[in-house]
C-alpha atoms as a PDB file:
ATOM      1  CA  UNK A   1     -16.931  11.187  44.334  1.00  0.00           C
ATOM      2  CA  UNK A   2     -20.172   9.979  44.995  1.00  0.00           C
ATOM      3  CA  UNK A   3     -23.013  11.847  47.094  1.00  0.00           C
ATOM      4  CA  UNK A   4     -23.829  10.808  50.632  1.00  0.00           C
ATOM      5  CA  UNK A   5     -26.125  11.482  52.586  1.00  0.00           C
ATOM      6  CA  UNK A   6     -26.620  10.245  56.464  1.00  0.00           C
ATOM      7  CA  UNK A   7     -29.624   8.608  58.174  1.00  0.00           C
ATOM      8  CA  UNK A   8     -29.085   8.647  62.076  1.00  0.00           C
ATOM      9  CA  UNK A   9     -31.228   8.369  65.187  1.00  0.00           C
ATOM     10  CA  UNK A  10     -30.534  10.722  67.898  1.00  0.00           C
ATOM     11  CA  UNK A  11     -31.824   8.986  70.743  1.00  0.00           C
ATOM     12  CA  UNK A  12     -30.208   5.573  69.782  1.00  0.00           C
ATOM     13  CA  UNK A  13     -27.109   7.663  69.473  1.00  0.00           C
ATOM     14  CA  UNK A  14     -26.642   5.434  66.308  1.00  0.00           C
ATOM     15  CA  UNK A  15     -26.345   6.557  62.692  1.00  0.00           C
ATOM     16  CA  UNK A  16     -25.493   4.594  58.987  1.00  0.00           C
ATOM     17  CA  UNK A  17     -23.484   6.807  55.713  1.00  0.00           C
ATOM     18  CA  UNK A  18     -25.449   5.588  52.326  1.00  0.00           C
ATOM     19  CA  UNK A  19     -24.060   6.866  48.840  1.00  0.00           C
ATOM     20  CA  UNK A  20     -26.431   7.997  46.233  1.00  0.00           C
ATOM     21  CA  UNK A  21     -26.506   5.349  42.856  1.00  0.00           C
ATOM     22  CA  UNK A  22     -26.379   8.464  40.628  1.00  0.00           C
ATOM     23  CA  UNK A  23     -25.004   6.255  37.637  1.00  0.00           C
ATOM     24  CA  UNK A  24     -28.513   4.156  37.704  1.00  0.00           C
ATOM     25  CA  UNK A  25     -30.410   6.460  38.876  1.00  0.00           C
ATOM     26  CA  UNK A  26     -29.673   9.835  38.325  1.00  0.00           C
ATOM     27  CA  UNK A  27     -33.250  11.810  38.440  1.00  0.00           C
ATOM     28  CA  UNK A  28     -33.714  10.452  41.658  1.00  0.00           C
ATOM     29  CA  UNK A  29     -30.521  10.869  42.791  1.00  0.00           C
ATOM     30  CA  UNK A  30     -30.579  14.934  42.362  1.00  0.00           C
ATOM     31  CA  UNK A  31     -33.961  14.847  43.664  1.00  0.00           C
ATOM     32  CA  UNK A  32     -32.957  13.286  47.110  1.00  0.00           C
ATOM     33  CA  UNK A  33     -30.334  15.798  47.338  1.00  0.00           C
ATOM     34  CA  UNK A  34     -32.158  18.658  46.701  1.00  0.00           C
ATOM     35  CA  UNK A  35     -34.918  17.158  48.858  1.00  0.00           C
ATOM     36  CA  UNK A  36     -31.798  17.096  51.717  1.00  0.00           C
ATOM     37  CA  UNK A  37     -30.427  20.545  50.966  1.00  0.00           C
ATOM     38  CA  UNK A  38     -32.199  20.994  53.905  1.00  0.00           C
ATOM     39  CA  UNK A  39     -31.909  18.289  56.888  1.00  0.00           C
ATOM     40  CA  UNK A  40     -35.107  16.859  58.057  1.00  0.00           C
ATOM     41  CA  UNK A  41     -35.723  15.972  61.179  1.00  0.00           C
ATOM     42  CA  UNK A  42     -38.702  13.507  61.547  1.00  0.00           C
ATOM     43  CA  UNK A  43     -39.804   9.960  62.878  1.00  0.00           C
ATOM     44  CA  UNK A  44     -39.025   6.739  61.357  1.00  0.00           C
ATOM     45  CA  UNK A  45     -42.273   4.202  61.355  1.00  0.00           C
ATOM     46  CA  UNK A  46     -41.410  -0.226  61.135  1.00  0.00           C
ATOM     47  CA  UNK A  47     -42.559  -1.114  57.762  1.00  0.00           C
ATOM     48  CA  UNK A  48     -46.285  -3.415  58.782  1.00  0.00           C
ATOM     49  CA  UNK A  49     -45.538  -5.302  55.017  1.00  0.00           C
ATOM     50  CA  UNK A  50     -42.784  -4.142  53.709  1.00  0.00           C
ATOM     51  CA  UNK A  51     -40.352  -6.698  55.584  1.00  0.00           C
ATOM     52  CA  UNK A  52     -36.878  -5.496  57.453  1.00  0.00           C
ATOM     53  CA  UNK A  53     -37.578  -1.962  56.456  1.00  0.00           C
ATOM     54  CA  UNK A  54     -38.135   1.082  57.862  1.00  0.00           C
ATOM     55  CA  UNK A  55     -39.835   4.546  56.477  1.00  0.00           C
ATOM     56  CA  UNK A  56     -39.062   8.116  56.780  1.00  0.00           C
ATOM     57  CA  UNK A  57     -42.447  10.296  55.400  1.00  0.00           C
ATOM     58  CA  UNK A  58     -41.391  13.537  54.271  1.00  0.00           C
ATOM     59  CA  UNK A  59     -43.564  16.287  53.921  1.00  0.00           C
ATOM     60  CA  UNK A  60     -44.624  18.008  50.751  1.00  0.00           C
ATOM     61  CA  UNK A  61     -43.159  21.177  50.055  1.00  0.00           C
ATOM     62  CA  UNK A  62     -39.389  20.017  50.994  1.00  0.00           C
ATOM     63  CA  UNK A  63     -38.343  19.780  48.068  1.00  0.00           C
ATOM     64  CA  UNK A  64     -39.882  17.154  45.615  1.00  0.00           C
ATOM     65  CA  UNK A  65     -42.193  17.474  43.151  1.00  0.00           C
ATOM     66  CA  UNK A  66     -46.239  17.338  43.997  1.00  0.00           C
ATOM     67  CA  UNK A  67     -48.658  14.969  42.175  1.00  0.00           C
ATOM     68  CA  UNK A  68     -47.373  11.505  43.097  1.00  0.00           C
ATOM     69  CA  UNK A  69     -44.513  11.605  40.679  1.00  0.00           C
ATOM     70  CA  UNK A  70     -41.113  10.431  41.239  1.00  0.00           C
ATOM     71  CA  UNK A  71     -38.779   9.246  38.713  1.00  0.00           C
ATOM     72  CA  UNK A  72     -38.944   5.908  37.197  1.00  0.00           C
ATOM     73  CA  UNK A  73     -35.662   4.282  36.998  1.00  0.00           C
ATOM     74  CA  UNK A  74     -33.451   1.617  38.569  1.00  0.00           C
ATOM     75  CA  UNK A  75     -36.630   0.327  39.565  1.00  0.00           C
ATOM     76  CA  UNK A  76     -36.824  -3.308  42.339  1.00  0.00           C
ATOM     77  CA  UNK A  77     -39.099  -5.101  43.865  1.00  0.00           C
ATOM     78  CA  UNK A  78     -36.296  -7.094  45.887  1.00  0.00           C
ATOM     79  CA  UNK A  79     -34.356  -4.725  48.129  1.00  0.00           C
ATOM     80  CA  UNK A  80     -31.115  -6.049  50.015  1.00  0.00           C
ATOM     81  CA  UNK A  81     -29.868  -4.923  53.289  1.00  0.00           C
ATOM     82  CA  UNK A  82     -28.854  -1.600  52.795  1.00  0.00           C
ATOM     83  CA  UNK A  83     -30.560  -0.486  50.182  1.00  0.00           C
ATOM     84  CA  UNK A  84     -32.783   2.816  50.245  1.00  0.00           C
ATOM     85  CA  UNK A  85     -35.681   2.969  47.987  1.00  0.00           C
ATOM     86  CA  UNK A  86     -37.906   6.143  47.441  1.00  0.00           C
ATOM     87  CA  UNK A  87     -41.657   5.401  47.279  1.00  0.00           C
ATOM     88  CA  UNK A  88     -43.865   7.732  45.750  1.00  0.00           C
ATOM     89  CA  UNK A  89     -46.811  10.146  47.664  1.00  0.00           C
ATOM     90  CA  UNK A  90     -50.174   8.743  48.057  1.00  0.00           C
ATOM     91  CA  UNK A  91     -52.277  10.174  45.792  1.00  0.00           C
ATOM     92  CA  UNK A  92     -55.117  10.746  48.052  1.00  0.00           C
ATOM     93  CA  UNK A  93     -53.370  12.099  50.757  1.00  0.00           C
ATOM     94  CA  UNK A  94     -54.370  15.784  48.939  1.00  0.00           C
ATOM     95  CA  UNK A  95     -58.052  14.670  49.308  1.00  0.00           C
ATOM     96  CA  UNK A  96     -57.772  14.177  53.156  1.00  0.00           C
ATOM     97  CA  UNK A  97     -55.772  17.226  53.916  1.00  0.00           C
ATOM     98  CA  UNK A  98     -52.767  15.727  54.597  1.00  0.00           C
ATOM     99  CA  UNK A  99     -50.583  16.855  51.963  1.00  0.00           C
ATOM    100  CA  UNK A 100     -47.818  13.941  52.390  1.00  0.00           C
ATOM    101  CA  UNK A 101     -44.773  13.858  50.114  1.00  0.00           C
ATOM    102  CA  UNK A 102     -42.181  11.202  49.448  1.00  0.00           C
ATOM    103  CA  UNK A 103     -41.599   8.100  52.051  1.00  0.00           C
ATOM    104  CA  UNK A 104     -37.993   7.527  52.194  1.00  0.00           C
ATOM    105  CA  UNK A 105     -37.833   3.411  53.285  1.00  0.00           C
ATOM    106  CA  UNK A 106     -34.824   2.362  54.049  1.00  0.00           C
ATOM    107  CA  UNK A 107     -34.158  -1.815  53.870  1.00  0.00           C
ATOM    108  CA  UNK A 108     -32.101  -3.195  56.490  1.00  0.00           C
ATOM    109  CA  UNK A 109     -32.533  -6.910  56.308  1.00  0.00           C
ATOM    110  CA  UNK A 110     -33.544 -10.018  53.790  1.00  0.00           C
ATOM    111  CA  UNK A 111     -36.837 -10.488  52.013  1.00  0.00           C
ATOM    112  CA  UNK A 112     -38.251  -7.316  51.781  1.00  0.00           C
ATOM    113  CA  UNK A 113     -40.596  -5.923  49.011  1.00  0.00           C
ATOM    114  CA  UNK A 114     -41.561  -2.304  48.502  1.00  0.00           C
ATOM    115  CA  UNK A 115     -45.197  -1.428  49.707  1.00  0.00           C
ATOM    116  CA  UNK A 116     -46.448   2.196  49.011  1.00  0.00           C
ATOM    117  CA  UNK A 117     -50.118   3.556  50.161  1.00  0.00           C
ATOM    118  CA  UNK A 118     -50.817   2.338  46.396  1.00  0.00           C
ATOM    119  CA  UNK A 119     -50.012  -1.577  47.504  1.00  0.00           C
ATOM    120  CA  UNK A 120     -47.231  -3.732  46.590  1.00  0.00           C
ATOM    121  CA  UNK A 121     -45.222  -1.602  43.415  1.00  0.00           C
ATOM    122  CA  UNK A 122     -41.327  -1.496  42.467  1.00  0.00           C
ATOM    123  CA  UNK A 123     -39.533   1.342  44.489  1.00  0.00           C
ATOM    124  CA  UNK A 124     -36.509   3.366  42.589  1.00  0.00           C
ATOM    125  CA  UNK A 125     -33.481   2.083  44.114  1.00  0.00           C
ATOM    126  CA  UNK A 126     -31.559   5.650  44.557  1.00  0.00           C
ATOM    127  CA  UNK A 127     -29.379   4.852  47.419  1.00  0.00           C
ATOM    128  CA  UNK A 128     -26.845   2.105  49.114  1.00  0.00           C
ATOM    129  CA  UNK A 129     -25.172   2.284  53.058  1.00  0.00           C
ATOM    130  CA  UNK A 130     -21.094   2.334  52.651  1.00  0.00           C
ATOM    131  CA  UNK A 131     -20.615   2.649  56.480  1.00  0.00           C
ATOM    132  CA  UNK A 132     -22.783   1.640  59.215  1.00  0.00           C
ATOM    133  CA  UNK A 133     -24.810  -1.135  58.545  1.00  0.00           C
ATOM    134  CA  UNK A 134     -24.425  -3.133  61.591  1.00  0.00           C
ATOM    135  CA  UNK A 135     -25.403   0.058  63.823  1.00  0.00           C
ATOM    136  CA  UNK A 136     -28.863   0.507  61.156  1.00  0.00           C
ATOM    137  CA  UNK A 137     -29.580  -2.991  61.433  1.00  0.00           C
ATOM    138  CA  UNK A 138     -29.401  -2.887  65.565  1.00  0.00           C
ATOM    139  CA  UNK A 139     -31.694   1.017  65.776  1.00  0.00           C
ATOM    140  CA  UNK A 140     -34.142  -0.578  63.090  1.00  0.00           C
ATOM    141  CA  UNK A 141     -34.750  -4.018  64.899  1.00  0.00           C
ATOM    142  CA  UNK A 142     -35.036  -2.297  68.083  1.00  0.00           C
ATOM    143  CA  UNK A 143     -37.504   0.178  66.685  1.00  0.00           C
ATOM    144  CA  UNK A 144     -39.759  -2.569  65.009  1.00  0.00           C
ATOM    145  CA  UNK A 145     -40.094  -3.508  68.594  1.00  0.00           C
ATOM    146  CA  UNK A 146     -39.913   0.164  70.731  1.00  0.00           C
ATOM    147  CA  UNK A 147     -42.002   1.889  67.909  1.00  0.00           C
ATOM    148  CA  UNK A 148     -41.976   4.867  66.294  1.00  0.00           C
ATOM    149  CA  UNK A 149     -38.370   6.452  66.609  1.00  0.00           C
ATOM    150  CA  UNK A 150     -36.774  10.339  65.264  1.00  0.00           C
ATOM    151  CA  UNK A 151     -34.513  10.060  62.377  1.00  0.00           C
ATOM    152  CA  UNK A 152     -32.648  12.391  60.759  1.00  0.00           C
ATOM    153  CA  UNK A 153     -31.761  12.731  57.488  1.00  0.00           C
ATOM    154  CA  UNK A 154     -29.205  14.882  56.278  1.00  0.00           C
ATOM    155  CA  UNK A 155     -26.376  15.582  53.462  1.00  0.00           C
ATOM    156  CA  UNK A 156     -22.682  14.651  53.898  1.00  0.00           C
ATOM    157  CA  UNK A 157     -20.659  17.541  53.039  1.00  0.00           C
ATOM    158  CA  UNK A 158     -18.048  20.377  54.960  1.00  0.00           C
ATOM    159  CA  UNK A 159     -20.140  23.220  56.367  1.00  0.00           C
ATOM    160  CA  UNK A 160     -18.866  25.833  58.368  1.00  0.00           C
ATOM    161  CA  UNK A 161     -21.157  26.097  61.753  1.00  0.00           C
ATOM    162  CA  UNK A 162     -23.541  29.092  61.977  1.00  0.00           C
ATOM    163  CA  UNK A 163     -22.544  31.213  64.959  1.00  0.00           C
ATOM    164  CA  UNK A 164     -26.060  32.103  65.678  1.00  0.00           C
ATOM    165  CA  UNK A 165     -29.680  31.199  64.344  1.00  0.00           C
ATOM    166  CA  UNK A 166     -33.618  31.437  64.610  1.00  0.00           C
ATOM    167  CA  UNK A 167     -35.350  28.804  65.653  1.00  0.00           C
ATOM    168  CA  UNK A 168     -39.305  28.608  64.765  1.00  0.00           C
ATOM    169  CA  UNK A 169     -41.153  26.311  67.208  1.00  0.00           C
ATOM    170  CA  UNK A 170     -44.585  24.868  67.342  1.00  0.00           C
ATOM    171  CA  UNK A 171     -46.954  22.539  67.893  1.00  0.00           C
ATOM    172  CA  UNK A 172     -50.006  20.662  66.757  1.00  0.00           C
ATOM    173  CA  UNK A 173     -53.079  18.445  68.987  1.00  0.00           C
ATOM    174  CA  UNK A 174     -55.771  17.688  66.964  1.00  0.00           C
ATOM    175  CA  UNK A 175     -58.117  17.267  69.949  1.00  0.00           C
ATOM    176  CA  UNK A 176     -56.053  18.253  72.716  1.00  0.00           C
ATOM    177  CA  UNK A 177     -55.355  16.142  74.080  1.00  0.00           C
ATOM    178  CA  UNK A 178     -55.474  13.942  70.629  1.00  0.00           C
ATOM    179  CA  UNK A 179     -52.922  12.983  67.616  1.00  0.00           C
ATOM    180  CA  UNK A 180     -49.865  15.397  67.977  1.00  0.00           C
ATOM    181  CA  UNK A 181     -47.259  16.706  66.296  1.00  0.00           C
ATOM    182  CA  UNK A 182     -44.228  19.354  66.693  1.00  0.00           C
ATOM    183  CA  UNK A 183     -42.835  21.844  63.523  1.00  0.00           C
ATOM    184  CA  UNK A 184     -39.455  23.372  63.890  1.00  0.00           C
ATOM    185  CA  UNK A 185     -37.743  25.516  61.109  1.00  0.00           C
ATOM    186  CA  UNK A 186     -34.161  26.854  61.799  1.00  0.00           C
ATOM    187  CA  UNK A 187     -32.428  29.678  59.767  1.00  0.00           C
ATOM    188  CA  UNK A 188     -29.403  31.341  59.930  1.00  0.00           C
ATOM    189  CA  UNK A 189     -30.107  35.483  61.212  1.00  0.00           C
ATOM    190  CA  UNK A 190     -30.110  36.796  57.471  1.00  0.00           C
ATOM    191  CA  UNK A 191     -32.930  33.790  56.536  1.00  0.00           C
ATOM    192  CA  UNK A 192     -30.980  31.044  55.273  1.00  0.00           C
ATOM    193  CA  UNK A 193     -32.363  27.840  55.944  1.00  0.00           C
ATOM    194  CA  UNK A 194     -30.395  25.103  57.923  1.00  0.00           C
ATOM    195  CA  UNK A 195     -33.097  22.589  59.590  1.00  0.00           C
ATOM    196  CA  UNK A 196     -36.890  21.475  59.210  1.00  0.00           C
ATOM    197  CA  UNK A 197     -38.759  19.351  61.255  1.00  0.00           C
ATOM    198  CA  UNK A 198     -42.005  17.267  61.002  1.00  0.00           C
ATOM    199  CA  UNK A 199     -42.023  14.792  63.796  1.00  0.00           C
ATOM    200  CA  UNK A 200     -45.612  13.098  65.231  1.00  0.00           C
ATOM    201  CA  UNK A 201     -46.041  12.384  68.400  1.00  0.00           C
ATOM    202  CA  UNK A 202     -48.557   9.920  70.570  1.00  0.00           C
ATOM    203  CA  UNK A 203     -51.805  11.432  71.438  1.00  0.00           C
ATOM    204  CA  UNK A 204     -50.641  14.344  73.592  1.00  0.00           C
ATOM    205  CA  UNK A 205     -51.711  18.257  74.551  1.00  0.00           C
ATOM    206  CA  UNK A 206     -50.704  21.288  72.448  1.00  0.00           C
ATOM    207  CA  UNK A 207     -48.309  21.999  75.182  1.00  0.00           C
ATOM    208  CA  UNK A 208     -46.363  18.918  75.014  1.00  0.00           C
ATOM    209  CA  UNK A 209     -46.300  19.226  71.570  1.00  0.00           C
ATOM    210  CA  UNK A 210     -44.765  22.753  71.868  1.00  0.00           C
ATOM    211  CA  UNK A 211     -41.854  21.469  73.709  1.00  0.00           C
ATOM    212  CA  UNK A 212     -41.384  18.990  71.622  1.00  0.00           C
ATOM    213  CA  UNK A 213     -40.864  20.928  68.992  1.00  0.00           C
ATOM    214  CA  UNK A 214     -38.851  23.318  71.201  1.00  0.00           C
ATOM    215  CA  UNK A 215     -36.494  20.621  72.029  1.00  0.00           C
ATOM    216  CA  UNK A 216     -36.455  18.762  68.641  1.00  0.00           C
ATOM    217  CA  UNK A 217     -34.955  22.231  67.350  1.00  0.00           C
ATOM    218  CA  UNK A 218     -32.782  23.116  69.936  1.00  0.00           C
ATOM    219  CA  UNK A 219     -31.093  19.685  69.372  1.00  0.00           C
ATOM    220  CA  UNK A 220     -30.961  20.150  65.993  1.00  0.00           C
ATOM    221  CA  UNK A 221     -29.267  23.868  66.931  1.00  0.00           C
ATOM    222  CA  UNK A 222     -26.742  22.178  69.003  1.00  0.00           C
ATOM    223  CA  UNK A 223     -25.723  19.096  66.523  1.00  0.00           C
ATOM    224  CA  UNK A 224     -24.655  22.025  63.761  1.00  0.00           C
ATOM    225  CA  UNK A 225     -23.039  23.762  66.181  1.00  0.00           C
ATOM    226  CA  UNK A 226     -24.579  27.009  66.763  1.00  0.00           C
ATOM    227  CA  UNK A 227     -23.269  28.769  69.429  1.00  0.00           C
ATOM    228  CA  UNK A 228     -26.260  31.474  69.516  1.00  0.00           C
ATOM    229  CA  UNK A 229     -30.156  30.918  69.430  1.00  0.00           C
ATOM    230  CA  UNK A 230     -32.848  32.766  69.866  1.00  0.00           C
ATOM    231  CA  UNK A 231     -36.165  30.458  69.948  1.00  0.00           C
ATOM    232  CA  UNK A 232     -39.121  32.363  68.595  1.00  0.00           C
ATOM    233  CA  UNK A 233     -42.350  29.894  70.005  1.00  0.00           C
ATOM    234  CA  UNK A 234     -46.262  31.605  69.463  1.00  0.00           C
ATOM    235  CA  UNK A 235     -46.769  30.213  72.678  1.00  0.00           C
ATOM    236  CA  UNK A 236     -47.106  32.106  75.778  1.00  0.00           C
ATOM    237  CA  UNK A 237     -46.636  29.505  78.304  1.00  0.00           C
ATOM    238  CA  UNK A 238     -43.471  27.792  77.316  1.00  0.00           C
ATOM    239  CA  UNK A 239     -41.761  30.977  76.739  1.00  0.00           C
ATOM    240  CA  UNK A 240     -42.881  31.987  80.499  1.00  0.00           C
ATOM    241  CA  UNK A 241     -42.102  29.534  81.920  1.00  0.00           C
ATOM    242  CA  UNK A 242     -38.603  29.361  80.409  1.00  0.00           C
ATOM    243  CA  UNK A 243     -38.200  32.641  81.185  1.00  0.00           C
ATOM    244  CA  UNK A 244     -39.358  32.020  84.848  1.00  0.00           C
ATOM    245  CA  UNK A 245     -42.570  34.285  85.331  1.00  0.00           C
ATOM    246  CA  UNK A 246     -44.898  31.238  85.209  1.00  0.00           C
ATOM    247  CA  UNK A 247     -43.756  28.281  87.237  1.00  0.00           C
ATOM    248  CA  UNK A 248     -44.240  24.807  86.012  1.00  0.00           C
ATOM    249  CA  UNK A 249     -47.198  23.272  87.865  1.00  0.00           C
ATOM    250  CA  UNK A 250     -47.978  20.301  85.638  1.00  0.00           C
ATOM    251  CA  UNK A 251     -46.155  17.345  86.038  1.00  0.00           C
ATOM    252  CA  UNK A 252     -46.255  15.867  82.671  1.00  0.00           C
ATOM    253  CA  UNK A 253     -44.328  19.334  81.738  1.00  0.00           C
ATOM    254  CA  UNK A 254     -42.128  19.414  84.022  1.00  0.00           C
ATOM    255  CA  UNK A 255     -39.538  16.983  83.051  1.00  0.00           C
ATOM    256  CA  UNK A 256     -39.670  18.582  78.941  1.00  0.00           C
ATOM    257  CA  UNK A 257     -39.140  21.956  81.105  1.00  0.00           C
ATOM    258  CA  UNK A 258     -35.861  20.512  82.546  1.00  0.00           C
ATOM    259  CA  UNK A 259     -34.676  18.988  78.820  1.00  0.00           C
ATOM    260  CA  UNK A 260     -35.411  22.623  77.311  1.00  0.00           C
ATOM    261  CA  UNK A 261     -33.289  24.729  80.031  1.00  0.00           C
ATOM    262  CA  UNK A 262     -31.000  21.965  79.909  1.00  0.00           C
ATOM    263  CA  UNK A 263     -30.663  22.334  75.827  1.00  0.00           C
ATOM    264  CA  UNK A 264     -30.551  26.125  76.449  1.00  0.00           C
ATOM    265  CA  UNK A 265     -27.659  25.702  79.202  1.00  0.00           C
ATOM    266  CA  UNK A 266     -25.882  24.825  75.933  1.00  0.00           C
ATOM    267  CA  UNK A 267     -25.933  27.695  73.851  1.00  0.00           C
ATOM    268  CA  UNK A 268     -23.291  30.757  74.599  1.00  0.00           C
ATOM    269  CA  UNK A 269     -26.747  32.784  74.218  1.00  0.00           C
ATOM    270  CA  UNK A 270     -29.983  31.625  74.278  1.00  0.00           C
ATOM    271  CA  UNK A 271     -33.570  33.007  74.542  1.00  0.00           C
ATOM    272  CA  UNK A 272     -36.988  32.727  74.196  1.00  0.00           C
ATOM    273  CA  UNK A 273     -39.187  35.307  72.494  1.00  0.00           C
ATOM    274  CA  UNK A 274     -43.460  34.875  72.173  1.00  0.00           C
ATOM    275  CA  UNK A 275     -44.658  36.374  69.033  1.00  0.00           C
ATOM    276  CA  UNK A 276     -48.497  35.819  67.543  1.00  0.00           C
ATOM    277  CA  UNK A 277     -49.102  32.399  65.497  1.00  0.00           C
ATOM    278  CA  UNK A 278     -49.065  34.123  62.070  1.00  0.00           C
ATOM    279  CA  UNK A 279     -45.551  34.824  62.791  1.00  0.00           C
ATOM    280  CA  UNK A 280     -44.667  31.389  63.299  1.00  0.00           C
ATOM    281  CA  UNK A 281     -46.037  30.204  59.971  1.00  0.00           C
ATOM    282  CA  UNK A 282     -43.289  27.507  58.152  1.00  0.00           C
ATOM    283  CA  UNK A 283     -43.224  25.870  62.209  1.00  0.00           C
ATOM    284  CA  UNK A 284     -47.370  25.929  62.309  1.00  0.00           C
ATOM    285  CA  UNK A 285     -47.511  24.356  58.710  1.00  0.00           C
ATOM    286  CA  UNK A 286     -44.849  21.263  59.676  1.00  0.00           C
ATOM    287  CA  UNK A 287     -46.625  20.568  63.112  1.00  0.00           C
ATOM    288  CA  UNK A 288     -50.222  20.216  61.572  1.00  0.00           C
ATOM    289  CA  UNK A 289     -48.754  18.112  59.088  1.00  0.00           C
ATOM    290  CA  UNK A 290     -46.897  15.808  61.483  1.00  0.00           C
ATOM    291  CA  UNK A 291     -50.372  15.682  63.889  1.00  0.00           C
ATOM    292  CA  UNK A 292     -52.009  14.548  60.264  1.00  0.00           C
ATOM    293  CA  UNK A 293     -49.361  12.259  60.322  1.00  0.00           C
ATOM    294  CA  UNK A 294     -49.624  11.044  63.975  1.00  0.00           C
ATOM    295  CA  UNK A 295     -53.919  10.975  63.073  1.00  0.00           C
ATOM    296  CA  UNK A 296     -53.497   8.758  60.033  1.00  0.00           C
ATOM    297  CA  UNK A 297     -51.077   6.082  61.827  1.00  0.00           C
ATOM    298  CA  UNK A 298     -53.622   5.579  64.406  1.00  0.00           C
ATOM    299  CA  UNK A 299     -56.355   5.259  61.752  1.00  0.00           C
ATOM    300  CA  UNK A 300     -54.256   2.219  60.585  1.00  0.00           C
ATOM    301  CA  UNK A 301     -53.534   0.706  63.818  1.00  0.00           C
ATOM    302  CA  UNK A 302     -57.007   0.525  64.657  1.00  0.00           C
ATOM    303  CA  UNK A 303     -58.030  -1.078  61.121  1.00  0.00           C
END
């Protein structure tokens, strides 16, 4: 039996199956997989060039090699629908700080062509959707119009649910308000890892950004089932004000204040705890790199 791995977007409640092509392409094959041992929660960006086609930037350090290398096999430069292609890092991206890793770019339509940072080059052809292509089709035409969108991308395979985990929050401005983005690591109590996430956001303030990464972690939590979580956050104001000794005086809080408690209203136990930043350092790491991310994008809109 094949390997499958899902690609699905929480808040169009929509999601596709694809099966790994580890016949034709096995290197890259076990190198997605391993790169999902983890699920990743980030954002999905409409391909400018590429065609019907969206991509999934994952950060370095989850799992596939540095240095711009992937493998070269089962190589196209004519995607159909369904096909997902892995594009290699830009090889700068070390030179500016930002430290990207592989863009996953998933084809949902005719006539596209694989574009990485280094131009138009062939894109290893590792995957193919079995279920779900209509609902892909539908999230990624809506989000070449909406914009950038969270996916998720995650391995198909029997898990038993934690019953409780730690969830690492923060979050990233680079200007504050400026390019954001929110970090999120959850582990089991012992330290096993179940969930990262590197997600930008629009220019925004550190504190929007940590609740954004609150929430993007909670929902995580709640889609593997955990029935316990304690959310460790290095900042002082979110976990007050969740735990009620600061009230919530800004409006553009407020309603990421009522999603949080709401998430939390989930859990069978649920809390909050402040610790200092160098405590929080996987979550700090993912949110600078997703504000990088968020930085960069707006670099090339304004081009």
């Amino acid at each position: 039996m094949s390997r499958e791995i899902t690609i699905s977007f929480p808040e169009m409640k929509s999601s596709a199956t694809a099966a790994l092509i580890e016949s034709d392409a096995p290197l890259a094959s076990e190198l997605v997989w391993g790169l999902l041992g983890t699920a990743f929660a980030g954002v999905g960006v409409h391909a400018m060039y590429a065609g019907p086609a969206v991509l999934v930037a994952v950060p370095a350090r989850h799992g596939e090699p540095r240095g711009g290398q992937i493998p070269s096999e089962n190589e196209t430069v004519g995607p159909a629908p369904g096909d997902i292609l892995l594009l290699p890092p830009d090889p700068e991206a070390s030179v500016r700080g930002d430290d990207s890793g592989v863009t996953v770019a998933i084809f949902y339509g005719d006539e596209g062509r694989p574009f990485s940072p280094q131009g138009w080059v062939p894109g290893v052809r590792v995957g193919r959707v079995i279920e779900g292509l209509a609902e892909l089709r539908e999230a990624c035409g809506r989000m070449r119009l909406e914009g950038a969108t969270p996916v998720r991308l995650g391995r198909v395979e029997a898990a038993v649910a934690p019953e409780s985990a730690v969830l690492h929050a923060d979050g990233s401005s680079l200007g504050n308000p400026g390019p954001a983005g929110a970090g999120f690591v959850l582990e089991t109590e012992d330290g096993r890892l179940l969930a990262e996430g590197a997600i930008p956001l629009a220019p925004a303030t550190v504190n929007v950004a940590e609740y954004r990464a609150l929430i993007g972690g909670l929902t995580e939590a709640q889609r593997l089932g955990v029935r316990r979580v304690r959310a460790i956050m290095d900042s002082q104001l979110v976990c007050r004000h969740l735990s009620g000794q600061y009230r919530v005086k800004s409006a553009s809080l407020r309603p990421l204040y009522e999603r949080a408690r709401e998430l939390l209203g989930h859990f069978e136990e649920a809390s909050c705890e402040h610790v200092p930043r160098e405590m929080n350092a996987r979550a700090d790491e993912l949110a600078g790199v997703a504000s990088k991310q968020s930085k960069e994008r707006l670099r090339k809109n304004a081009d």
